[in-house]
C-alpha atoms as a PDB file:
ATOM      1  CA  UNK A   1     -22.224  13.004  -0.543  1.00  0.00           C
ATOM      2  CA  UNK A   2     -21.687   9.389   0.355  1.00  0.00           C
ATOM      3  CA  UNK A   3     -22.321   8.530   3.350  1.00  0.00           C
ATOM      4  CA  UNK A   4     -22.157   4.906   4.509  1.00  0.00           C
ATOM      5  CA  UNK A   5     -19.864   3.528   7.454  1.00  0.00           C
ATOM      6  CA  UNK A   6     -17.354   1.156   6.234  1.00  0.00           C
ATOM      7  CA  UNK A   7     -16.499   0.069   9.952  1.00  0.00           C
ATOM      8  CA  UNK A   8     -17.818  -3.426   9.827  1.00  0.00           C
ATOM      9  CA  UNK A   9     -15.623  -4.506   7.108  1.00  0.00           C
ATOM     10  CA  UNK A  10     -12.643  -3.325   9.194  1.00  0.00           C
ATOM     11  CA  UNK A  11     -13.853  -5.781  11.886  1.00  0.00           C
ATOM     12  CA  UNK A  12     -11.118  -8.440  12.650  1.00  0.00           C
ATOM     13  CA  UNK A  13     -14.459 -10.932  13.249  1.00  0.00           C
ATOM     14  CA  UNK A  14     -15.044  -9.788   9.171  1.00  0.00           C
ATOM     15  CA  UNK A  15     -12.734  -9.387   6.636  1.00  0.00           C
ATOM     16  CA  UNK A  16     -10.208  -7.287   8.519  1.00  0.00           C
ATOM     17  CA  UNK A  17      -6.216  -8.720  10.161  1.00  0.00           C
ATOM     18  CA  UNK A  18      -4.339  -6.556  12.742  1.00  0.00           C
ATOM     19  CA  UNK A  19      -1.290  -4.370  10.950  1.00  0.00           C
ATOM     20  CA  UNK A  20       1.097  -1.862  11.914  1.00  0.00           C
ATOM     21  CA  UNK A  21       1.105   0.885   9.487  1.00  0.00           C
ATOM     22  CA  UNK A  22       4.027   3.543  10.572  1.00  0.00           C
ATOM     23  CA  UNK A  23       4.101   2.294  14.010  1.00  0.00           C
ATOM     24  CA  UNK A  24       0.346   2.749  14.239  1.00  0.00           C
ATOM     25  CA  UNK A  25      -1.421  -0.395  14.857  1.00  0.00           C
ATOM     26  CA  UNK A  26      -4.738  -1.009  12.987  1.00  0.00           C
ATOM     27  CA  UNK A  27      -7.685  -3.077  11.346  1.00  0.00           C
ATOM     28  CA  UNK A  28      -6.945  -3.466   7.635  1.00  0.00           C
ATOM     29  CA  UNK A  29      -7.886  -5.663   5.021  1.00  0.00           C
ATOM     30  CA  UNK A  30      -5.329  -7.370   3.505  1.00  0.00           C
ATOM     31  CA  UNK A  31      -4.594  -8.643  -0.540  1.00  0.00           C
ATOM     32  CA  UNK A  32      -1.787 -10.031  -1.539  1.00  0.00           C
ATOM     33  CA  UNK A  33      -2.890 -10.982  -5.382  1.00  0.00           C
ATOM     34  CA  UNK A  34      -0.875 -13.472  -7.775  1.00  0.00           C
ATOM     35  CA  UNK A  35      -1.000 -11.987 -11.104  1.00  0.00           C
ATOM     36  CA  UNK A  36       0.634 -14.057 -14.663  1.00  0.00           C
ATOM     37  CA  UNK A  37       1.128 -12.106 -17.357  1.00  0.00           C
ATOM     38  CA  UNK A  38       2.068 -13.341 -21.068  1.00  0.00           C
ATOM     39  CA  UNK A  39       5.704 -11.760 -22.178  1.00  0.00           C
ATOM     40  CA  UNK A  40       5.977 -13.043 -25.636  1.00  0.00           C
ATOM     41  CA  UNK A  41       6.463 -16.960 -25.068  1.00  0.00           C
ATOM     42  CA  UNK A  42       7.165 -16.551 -21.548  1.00  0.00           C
ATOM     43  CA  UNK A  43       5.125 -16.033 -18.812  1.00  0.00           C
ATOM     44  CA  UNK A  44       5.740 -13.473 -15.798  1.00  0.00           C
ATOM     45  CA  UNK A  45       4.318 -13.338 -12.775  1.00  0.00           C
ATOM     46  CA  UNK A  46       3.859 -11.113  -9.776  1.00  0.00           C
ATOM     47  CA  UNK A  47       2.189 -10.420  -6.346  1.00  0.00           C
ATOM     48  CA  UNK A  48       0.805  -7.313  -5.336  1.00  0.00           C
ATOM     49  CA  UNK A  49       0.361  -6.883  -2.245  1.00  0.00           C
ATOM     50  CA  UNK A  50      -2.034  -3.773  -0.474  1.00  0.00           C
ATOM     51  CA  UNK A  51      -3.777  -2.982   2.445  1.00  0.00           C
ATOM     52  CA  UNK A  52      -7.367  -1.330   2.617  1.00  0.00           C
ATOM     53  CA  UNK A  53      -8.293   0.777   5.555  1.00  0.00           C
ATOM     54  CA  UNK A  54     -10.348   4.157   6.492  1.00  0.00           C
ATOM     55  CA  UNK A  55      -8.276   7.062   4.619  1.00  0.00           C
ATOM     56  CA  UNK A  56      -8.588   9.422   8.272  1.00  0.00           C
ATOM     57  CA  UNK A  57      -6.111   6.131   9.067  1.00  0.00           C
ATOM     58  CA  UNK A  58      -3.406   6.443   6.681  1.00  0.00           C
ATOM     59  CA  UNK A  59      -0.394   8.345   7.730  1.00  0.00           C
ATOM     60  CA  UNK A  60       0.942  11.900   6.209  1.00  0.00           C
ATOM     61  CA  UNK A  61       2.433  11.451   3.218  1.00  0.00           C
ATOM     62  CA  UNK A  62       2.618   7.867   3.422  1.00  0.00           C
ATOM     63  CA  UNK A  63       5.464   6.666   0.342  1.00  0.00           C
ATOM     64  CA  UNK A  64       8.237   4.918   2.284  1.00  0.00           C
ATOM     65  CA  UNK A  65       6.318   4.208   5.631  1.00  0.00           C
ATOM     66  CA  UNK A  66       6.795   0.899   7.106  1.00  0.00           C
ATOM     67  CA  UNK A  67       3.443  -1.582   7.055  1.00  0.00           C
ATOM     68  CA  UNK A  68       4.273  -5.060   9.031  1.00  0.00           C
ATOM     69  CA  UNK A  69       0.994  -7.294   7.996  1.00  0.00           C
ATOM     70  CA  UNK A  70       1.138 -11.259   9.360  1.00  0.00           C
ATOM     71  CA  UNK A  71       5.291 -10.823  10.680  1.00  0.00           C
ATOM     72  CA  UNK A  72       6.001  -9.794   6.989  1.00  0.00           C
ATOM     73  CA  UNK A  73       7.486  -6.128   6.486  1.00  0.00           C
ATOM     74  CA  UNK A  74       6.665  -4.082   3.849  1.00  0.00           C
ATOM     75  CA  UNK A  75       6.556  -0.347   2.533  1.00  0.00           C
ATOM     76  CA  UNK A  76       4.653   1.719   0.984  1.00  0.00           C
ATOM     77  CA  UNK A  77       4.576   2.738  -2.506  1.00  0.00           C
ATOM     78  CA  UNK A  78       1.823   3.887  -3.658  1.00  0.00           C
ATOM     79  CA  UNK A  79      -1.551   5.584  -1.757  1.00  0.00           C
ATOM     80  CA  UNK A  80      -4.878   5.400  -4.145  1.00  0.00           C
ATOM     81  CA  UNK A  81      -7.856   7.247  -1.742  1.00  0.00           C
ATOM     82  CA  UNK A  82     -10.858   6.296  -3.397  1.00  0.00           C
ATOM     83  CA  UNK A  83     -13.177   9.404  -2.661  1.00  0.00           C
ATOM     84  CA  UNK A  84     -15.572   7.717  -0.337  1.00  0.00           C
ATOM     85  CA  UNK A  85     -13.250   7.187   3.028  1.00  0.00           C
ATOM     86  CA  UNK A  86     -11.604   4.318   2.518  1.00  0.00           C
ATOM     87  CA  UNK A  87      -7.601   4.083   0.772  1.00  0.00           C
ATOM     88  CA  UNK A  88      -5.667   1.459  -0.647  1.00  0.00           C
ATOM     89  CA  UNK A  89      -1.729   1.238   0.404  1.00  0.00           C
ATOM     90  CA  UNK A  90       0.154  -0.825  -2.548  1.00  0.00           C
ATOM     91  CA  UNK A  91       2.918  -2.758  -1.099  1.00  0.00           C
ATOM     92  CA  UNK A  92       6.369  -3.660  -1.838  1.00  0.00           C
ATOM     93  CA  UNK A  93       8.773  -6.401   0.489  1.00  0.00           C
ATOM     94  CA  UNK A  94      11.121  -4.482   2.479  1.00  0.00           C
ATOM     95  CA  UNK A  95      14.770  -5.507   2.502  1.00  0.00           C
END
């Protein structure tokens, strides 16, 4: 069984920004990726954005919650729990 505490990297003084996930509000760490792609002789691109935070954090059934990271709103579309405590929340801009 792994057993390591995370807590330190959820540390604001760290790697970590303040967020409200479902009206909760939290320590996560927060991605926003740029991503190009080739599509024939075009190019595409894309940003992904996710939060990372302890998995005893993340809300029931969390598709559709609300997640407001620096003023920008977002929600939730997909949860990935990684097996050791810690989840990642992929992101989409709410309208």
């Amino acid at each position: 069984m792994f057993d390591e505490s995370f807590d330190v990297f959820f540390e604001e003084s760290e790697f970590a920004v303040q967020a409200t996930v479902d009206g909760q509000n939290m320590s996560v760490i927060f991605d926003a990726a740029y991503a190009l792609g080739d599509v024939g002789s075009y190019g595409m691109s894309s940003v992904a954005p996710m939060v990372t935070l302890p998995t005893a954090k993340v809300p029931a059934d969390p598709i559709g919650k609300p997640v407001v990271v620096n003023g920008k709103s977002y929600l939730v579309t997909v949860h990935q729990p990684d097996g050791t405590g810690v989840s990642t929340l992929t992101l989409e801009a709410a309208t």
